[in-house]
C-alpha atoms as a PDB file:
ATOM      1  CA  UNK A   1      56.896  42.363 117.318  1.00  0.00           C
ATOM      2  CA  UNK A   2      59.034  40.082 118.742  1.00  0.00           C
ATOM      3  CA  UNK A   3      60.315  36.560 118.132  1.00  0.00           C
ATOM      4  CA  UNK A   4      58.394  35.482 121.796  1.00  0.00           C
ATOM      5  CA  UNK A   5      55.103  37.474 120.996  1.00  0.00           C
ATOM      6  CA  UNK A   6      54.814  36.154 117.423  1.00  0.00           C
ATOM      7  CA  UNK A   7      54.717  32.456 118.815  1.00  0.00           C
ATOM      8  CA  UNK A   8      52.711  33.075 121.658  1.00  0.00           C
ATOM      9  CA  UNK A   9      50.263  34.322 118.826  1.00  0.00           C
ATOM     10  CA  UNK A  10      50.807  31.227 116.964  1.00  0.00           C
ATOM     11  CA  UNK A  11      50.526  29.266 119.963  1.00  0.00           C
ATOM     12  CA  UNK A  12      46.961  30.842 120.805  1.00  0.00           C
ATOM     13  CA  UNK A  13      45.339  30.091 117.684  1.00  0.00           C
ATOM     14  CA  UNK A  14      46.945  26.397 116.768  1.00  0.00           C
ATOM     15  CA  UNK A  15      47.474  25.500 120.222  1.00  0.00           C
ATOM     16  CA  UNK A  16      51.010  25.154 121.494  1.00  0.00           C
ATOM     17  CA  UNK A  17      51.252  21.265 120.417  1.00  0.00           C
ATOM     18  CA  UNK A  18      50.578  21.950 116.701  1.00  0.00           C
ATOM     19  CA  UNK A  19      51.884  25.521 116.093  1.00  0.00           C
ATOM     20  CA  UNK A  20      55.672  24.343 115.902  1.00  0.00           C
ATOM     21  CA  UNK A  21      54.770  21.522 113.658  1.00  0.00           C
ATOM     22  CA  UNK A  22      52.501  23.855 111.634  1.00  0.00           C
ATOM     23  CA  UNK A  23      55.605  26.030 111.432  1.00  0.00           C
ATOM     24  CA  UNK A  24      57.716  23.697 110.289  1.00  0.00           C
ATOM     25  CA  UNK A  25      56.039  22.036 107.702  1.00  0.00           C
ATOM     26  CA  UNK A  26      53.193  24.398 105.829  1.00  0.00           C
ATOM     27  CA  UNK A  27      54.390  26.519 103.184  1.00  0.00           C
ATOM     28  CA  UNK A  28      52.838  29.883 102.922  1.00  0.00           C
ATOM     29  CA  UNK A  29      53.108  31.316  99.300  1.00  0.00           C
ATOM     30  CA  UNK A  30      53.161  34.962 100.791  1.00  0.00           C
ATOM     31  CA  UNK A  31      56.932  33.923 102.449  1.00  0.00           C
ATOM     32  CA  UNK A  32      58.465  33.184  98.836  1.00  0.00           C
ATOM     33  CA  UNK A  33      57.193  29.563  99.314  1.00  0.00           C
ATOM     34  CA  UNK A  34      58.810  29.152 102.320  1.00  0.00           C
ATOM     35  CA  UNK A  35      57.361  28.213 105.897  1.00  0.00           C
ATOM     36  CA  UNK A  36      57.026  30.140 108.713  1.00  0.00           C
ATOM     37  CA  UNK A  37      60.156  28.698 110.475  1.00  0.00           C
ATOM     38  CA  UNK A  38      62.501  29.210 107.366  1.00  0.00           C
ATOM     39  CA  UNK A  39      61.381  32.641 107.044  1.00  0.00           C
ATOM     40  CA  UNK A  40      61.997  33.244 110.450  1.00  0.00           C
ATOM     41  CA  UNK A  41      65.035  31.687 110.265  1.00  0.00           C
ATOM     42  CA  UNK A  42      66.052  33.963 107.146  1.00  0.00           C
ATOM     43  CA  UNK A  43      65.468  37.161 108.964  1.00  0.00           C
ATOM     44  CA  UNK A  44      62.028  37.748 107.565  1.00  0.00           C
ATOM     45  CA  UNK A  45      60.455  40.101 110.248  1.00  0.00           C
ATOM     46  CA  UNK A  46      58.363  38.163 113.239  1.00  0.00           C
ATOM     47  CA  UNK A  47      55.667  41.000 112.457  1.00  0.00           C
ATOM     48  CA  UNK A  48      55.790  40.715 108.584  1.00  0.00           C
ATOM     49  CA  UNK A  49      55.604  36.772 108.851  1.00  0.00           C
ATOM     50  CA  UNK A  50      52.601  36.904 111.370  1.00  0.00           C
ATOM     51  CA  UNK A  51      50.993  38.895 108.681  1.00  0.00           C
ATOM     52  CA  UNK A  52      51.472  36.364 106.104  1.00  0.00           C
ATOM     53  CA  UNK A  53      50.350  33.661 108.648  1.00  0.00           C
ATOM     54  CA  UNK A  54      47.042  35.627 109.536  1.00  0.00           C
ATOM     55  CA  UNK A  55      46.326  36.168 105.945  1.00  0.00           C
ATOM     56  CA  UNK A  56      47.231  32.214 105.111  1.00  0.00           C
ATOM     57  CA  UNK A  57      44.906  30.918 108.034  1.00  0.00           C
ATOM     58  CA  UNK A  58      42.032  33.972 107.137  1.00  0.00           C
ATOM     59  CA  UNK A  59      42.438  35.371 110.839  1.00  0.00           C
ATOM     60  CA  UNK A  60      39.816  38.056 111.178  1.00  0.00           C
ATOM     61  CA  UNK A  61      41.337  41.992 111.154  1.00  0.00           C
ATOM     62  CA  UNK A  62      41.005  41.759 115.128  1.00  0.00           C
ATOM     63  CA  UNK A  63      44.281  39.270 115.169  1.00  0.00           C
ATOM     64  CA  UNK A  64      46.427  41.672 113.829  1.00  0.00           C
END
């Protein structure tokens, strides 16, 4: 997965407005208590981090 197709993801399901934000500022335990842009920005895999995002916001299987 790519950087582009992991936030068009995110943008889809929080709606472009709110999914940087979201990003920014919610911590997801799964990332080492990080958020979703600092793992990003670490080098975390887009596809590993959308995984931890799908599993934070309890996106059905089908969002994979």
């Amino acid at each position: 997965m790519r950087h582009t197709e992991f936030w068009a993801r995110l943008d889809d399901t929080l709606g472009r407005d709110y999914s940087r934000t979201w990003a920014e500022l919610t911590v997801v335990r799964e990332l080492d208590g990080r958020t979703t842009q600092e793992a990003l920005d670490a080098g975390v895999p887009p596809k590993q981090v959308w995984a931890a995002v799908r599993r934070h916001l309890e996106l059905p299987d089908s969002e994979r």
